[in-house]
Protein backbone atom coordinates (compact mmCIF):
# COMPACT_ATOMS: atom_id res chain seq x y z
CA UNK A 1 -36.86 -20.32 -54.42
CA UNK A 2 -40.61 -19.45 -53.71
CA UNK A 3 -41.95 -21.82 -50.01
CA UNK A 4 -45.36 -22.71 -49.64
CA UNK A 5 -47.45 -21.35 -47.35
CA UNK A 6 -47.96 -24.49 -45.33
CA UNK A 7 -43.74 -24.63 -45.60
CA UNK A 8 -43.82 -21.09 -43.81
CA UNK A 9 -46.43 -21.82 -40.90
CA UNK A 10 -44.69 -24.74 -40.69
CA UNK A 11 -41.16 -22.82 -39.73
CA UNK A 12 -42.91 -20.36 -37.41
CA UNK A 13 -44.46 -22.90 -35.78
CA UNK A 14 -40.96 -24.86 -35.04
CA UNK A 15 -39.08 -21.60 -34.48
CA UNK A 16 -42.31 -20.81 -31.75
CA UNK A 17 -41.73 -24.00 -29.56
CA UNK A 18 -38.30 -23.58 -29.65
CA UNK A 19 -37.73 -20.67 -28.78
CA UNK A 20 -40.29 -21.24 -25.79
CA UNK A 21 -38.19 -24.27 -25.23
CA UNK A 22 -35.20 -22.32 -25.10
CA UNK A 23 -36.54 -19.78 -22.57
CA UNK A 24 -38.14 -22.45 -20.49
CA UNK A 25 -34.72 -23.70 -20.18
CA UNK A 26 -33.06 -20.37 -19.69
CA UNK A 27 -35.74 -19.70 -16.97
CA UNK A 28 -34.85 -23.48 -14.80
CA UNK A 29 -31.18 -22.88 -15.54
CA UNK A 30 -31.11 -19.34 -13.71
CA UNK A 31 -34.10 -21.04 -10.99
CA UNK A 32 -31.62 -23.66 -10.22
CA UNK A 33 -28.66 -21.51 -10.38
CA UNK A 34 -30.26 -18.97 -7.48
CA UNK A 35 -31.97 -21.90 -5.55
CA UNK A 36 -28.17 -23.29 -4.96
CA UNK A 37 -27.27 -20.11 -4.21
CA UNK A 38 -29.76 -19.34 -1.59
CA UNK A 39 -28.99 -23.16 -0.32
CA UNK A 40 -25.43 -22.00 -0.14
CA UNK A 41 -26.34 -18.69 1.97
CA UNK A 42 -28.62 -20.58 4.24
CA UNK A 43 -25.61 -22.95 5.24
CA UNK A 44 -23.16 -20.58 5.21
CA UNK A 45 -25.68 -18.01 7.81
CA UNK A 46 -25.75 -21.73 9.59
CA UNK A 47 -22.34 -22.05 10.43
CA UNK A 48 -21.13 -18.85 11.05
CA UNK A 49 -21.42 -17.28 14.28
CA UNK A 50 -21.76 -13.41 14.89
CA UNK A 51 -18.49 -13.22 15.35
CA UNK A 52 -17.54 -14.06 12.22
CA UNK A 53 -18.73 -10.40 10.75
CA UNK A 54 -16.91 -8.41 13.34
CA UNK A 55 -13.25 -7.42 13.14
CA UNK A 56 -11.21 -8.53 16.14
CA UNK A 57 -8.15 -6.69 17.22
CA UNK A 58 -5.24 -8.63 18.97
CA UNK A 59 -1.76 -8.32 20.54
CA UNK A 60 1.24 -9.89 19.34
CA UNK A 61 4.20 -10.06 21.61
CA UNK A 62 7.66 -10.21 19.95
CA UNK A 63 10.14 -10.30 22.90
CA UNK A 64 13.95 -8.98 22.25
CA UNK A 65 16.72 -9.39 24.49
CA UNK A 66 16.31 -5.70 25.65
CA UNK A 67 12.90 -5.39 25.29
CA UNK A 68 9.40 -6.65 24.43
CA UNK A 69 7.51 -4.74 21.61
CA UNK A 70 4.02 -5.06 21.27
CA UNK A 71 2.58 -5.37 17.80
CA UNK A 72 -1.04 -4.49 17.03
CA UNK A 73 -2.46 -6.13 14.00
CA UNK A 74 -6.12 -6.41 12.70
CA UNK A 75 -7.60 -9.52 11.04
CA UNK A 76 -11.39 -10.48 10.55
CA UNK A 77 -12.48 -13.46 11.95
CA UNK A 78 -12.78 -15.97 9.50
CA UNK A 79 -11.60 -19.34 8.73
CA UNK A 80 -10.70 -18.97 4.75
CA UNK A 81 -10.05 -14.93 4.56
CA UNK A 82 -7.61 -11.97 6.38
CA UNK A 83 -7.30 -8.41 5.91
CA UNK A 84 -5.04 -7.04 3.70
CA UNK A 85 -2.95 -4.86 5.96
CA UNK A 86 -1.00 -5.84 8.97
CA UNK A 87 0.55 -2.80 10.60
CA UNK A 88 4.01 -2.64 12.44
CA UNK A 89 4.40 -0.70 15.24
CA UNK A 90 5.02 3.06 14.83
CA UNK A 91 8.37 3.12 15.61
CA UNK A 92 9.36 0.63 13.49
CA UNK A 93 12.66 -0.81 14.51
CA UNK A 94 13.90 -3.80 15.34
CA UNK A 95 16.69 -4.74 18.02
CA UNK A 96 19.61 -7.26 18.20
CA UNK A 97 22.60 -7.58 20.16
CA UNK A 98 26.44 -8.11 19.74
CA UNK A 99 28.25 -10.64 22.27
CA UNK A 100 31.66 -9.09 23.54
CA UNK A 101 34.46 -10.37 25.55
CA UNK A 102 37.38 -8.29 26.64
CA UNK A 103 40.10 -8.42 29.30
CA UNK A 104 40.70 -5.81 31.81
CA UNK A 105 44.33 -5.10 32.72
CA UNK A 106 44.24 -2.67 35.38
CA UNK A 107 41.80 -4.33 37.84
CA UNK A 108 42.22 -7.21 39.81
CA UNK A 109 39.05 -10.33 40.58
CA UNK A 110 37.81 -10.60 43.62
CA UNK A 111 35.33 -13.15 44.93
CA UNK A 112 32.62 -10.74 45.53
CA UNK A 113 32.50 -9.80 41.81
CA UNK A 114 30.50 -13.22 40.93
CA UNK A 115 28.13 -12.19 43.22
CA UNK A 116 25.73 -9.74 41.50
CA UNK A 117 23.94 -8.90 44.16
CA UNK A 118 27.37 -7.43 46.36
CA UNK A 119 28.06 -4.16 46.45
CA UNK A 120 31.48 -4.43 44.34
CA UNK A 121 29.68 -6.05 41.98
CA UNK A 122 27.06 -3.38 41.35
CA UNK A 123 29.95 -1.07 41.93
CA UNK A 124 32.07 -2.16 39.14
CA UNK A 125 28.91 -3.11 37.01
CA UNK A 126 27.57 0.68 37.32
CA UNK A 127 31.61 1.77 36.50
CA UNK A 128 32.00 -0.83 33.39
CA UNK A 129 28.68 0.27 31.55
CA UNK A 130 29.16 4.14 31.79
CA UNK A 131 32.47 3.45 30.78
CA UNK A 132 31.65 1.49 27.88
CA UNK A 133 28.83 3.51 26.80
CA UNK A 134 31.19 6.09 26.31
CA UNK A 135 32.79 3.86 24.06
CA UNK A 136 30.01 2.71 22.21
CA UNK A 137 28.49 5.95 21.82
CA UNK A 138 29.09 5.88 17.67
CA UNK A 139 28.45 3.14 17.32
CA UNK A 140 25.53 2.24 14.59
CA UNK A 141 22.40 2.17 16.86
CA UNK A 142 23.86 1.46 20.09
CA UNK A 143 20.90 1.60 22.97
CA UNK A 144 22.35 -0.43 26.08
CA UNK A 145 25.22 -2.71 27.80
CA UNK A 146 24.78 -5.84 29.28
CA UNK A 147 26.98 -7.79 31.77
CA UNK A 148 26.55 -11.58 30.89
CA UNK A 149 29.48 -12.68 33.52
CA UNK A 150 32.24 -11.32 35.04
CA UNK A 151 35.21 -13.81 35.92
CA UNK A 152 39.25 -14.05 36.96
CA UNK A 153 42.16 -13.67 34.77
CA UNK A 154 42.62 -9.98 35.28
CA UNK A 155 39.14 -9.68 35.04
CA UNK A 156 37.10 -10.73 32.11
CA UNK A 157 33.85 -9.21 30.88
CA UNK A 158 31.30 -11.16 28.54
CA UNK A 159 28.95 -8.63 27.97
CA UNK A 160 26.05 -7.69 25.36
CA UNK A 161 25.78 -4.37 23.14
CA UNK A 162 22.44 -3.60 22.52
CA UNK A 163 21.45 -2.41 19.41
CA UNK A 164 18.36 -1.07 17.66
CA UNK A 165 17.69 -0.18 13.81
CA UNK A 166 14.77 1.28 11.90
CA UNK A 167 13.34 -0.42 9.44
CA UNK A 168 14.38 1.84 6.12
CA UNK A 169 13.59 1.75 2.34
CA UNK A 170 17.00 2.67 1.62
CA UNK A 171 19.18 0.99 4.17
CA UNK A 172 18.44 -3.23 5.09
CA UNK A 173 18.49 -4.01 8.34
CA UNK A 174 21.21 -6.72 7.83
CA UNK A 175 23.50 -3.53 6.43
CA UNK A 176 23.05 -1.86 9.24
CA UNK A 177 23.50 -4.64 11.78
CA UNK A 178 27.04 -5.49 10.08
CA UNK A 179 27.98 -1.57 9.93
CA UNK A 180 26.91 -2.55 13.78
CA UNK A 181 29.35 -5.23 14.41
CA UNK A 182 32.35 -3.65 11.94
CA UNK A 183 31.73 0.06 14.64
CA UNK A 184 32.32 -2.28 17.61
CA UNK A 185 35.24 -3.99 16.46
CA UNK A 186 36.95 -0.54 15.55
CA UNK A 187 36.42 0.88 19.08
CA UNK A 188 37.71 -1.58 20.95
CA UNK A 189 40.72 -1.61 18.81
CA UNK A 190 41.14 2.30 19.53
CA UNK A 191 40.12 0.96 23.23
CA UNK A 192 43.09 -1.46 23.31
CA UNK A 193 45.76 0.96 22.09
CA UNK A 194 44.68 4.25 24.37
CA UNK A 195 46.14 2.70 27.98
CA UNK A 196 47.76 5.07 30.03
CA UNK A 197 48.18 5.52 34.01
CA UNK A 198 45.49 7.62 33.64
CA UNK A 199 42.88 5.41 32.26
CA UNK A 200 40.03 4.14 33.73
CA UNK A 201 39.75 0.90 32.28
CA UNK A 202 42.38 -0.39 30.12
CA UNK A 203 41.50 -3.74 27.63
CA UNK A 204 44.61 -5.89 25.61
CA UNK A 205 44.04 -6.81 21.93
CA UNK A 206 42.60 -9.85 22.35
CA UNK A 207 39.09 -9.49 22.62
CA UNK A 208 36.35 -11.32 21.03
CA UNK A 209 33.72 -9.66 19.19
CA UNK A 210 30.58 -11.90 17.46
CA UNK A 211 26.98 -11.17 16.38
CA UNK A 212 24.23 -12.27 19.11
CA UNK A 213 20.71 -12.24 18.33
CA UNK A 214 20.36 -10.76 15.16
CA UNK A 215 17.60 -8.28 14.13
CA UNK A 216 14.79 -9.56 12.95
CA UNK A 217 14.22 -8.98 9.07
CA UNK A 218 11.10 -7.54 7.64
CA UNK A 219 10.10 -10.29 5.64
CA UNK A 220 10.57 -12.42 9.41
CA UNK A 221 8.52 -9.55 10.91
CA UNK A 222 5.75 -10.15 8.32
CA UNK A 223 6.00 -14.17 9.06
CA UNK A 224 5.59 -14.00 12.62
CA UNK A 225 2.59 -11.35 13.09
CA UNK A 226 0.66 -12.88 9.85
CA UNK A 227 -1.72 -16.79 10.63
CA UNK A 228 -0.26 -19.72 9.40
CA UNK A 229 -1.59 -20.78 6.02
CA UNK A 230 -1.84 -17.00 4.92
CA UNK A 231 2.12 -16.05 5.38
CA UNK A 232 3.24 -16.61 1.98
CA UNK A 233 0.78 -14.55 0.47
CA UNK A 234 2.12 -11.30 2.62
CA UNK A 235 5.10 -8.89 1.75
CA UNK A 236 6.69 -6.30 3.57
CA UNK A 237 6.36 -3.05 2.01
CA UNK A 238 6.96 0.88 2.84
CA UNK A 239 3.98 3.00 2.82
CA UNK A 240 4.44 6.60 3.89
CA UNK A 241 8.23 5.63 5.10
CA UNK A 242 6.16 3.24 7.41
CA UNK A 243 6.59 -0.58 7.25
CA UNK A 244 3.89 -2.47 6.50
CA UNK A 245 3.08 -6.07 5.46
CA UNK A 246 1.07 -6.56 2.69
CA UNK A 247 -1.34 -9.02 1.69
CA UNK A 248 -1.36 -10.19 -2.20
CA UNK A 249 -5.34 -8.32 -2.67
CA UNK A 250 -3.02 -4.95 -1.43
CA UNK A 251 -2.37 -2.77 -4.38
CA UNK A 252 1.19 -1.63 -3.22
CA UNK A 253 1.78 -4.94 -3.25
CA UNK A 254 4.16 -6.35 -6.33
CA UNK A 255 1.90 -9.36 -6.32
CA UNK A 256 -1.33 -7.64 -6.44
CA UNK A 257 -4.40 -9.22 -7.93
CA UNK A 258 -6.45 -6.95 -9.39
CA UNK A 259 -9.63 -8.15 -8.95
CA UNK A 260 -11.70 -5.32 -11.33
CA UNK A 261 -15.51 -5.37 -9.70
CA UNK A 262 -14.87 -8.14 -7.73
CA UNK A 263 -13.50 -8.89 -4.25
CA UNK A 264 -10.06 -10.00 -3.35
CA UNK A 265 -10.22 -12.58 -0.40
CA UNK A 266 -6.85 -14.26 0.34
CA UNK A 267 -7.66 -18.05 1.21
CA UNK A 268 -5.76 -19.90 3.55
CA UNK A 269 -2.93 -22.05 2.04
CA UNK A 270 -3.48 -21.21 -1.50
CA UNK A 271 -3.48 -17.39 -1.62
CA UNK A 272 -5.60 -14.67 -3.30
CA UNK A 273 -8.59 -15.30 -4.99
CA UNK A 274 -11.13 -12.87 -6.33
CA UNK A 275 -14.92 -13.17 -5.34
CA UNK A 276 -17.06 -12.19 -8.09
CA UNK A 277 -20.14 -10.05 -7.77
CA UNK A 278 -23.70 -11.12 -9.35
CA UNK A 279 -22.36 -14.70 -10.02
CA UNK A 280 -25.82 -15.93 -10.63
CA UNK A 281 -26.71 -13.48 -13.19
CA UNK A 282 -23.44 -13.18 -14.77
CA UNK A 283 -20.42 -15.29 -16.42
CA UNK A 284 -16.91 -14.07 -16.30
CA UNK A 285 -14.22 -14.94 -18.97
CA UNK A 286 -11.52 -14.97 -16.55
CA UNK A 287 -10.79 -15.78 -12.64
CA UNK A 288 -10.50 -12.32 -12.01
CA UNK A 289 -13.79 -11.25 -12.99
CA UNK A 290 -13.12 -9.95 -16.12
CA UNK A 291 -15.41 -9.92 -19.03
CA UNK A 292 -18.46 -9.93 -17.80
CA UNK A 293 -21.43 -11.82 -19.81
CA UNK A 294 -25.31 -11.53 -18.67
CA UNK A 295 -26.13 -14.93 -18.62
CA UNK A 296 -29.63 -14.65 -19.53
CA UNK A 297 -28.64 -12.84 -22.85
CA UNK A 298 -26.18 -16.08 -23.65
CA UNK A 299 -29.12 -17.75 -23.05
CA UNK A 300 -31.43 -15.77 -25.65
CA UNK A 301 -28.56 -15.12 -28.25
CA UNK A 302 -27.47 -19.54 -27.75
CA UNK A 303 -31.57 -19.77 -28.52
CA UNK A 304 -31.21 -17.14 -31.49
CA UNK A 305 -28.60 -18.91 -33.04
CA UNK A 306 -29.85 -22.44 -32.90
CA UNK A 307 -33.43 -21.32 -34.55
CA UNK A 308 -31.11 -19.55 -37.45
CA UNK A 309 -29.29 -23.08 -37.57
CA UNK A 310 -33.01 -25.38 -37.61
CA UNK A 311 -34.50 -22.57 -40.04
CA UNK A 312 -31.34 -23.19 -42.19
CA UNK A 313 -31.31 -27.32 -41.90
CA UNK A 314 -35.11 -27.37 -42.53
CA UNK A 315 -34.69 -25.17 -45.58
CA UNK A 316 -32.05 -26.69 -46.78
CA UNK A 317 -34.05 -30.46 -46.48
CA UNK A 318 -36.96 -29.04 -48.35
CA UNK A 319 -34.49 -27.96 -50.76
CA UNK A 320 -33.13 -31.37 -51.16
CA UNK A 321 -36.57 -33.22 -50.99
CA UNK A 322 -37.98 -30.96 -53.89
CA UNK A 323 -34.80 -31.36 -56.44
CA UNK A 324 -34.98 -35.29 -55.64
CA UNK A 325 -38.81 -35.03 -56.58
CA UNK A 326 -38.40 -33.13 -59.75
CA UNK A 327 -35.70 -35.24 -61.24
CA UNK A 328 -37.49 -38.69 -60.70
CA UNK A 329 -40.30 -37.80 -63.63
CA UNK A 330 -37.63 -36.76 -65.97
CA UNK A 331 -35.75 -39.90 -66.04
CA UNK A 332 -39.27 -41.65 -65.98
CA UNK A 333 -40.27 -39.55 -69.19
CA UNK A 334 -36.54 -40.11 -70.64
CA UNK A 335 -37.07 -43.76 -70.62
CA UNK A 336 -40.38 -43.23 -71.82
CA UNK A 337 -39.01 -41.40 -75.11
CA UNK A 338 -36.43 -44.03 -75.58
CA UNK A 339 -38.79 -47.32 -75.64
């Protein structure tokens, strides 16, 4: 099929102002795109104050019944974003306690032992914890002993065993706090049955022997030193043997977001999501800026393909106009013939 040459100016011409149509529009899509952008920078420099681009270091106290440890974590300042690494100390343990209450046969109460600031008292106090720390000695990280009260019937002792554990990637902290309480209970059976003339301190067999504060997990540990609103998006995980709580953008983390070129930002209350770079220029076929598309060349090959498609329509019209117009003298010249 042979067009005219009016047919063919006729096309360029169309295919001209549409494609400058198409690139006008390409050209206010991408000025609109970066004028909202620069609206949204000039708000955003606004409302944020200098501080907001430095990194602040603070103190978190977590406060034991032996001790207080101090935990040093590190955290931008920033109302929608946190780093992704929150440190525990470097001695990573934890400590808890076990509540015990025995009976001493071969003493006898007195009145001055409620008073703990008498001499007996600090007599028999100093006596009663070298004693038991002898005692305790094997016991599954035994630190200290505590006396909680003292009173009459020989003489009773409530006291605390203090306890520490390090956080391990082999061994849980609530294994070792029961292997803990289980050590305890043996020696004060052993304690009960070894009572001569001889002894020091001799204890019956009914004693009392419960968990006190327990230690604190690491998955706690993670929930008290991360903000609100960013603490389920945080794990605790073992870097280097050291315990560490993780933030979702971390990539020892099991529910790490891999954000390719892109920036993973963990937003408050509803977790980690990945900042894309060159989002004026570019489109991304997923949330974590994958498959990246110049949007200027969508633009061009969008314009491409709709000239193809008007080229095609307007061909196909002429097509159609021409057949129409050849047909009508034949049946004219058919009835013609006939008559």
């Amino acid at each position: 099929m042979k067009l005219s040459s009016m047919t063919v100016m006729l096309l360029v011409a169309m295919i001209g102002n549409n494609t400058a149509t198409l690139t006008t529009t390409a050209q206010l899509s991408l000025s609109t795109k970066e004028a909202t952008i620069i609206a949204q920078t000039t708000t955003e420099a606004t409302n944020t104050t200098p501080a907001s681009n430095t990194a602040s270091t603070s103190t978190t106290n977590i406060t034991t019944a032996s001790n207080t440890e101090n935990i040093k974590t590190t955290s931008t300042s920033s109302l929608t974003t946190t780093t992704s690494n929150i440190r525990t100390p470097s001695y990573n343990g934890t400590t808890a306690s076990l509540n015990v209450v025995l009976r001493i046969t071969n003493m006898v109460f007195t009145e001055d032992l409620k008073d703990n600031t008498s001499e007996e008292y600090k007599k028999f106090e100093n006596d009663f914890k070298r004693h038991m720390s002898i005692v305790y000695l094997s016991v599954a990280g035994f630190e200290d002993v505590k006396i909680l009260s003292i009173s009459a019937g020989s003489i009773i002792v409530h006291h605390e065993v203090i306890v520490r554990f390090l956080y391990n990637h082999g061994v849980t902290i609530a294994d070792q706090f029961k292997e803990a309480l289980e050590d305890v209970k043996e020696n004060m059976v052993e304690l009960s049955k070894n009572c001569d003339a001889n002894s020091e301190m001799c204890i019956d067999d009914h004693f009392a022997v419960i968990a006190g504060m327990e230690p604190i997990s690491p998955e706690e540990l993670c929930r008290q030193n991360v903000e609100e609103g960013f603490q389920d998006f945080f794990t605790p995980e073992f870097e280097n043997g050291i315990l560490i709580c993780v933030s979702h953008c971390g990539e020892i983390s099991p529910h790490f977001k891999d954000c390719h070129e892109g920036t993973c930002q963990i937003e408050k209350w509803s977790g980690p999501r990945c900042s894309c770079p060159g989002g004026d220029r570019y489109l991304y076929t997923d949330n974590q800026c994958g498959g990246r598309i110049l949007k200027l060349g969508l633009f061009i090959g969008g314009g491409v393909v709709l000239g193809v498609l008007v080229i095609i329509t307007i061909t196909v019209g002429i097509c159609l106009y021409r057949a129409k117009s050849q047909k009508a003298p034949r049946n004219e010249l058919f009835y013609e013939t006939i008559e």
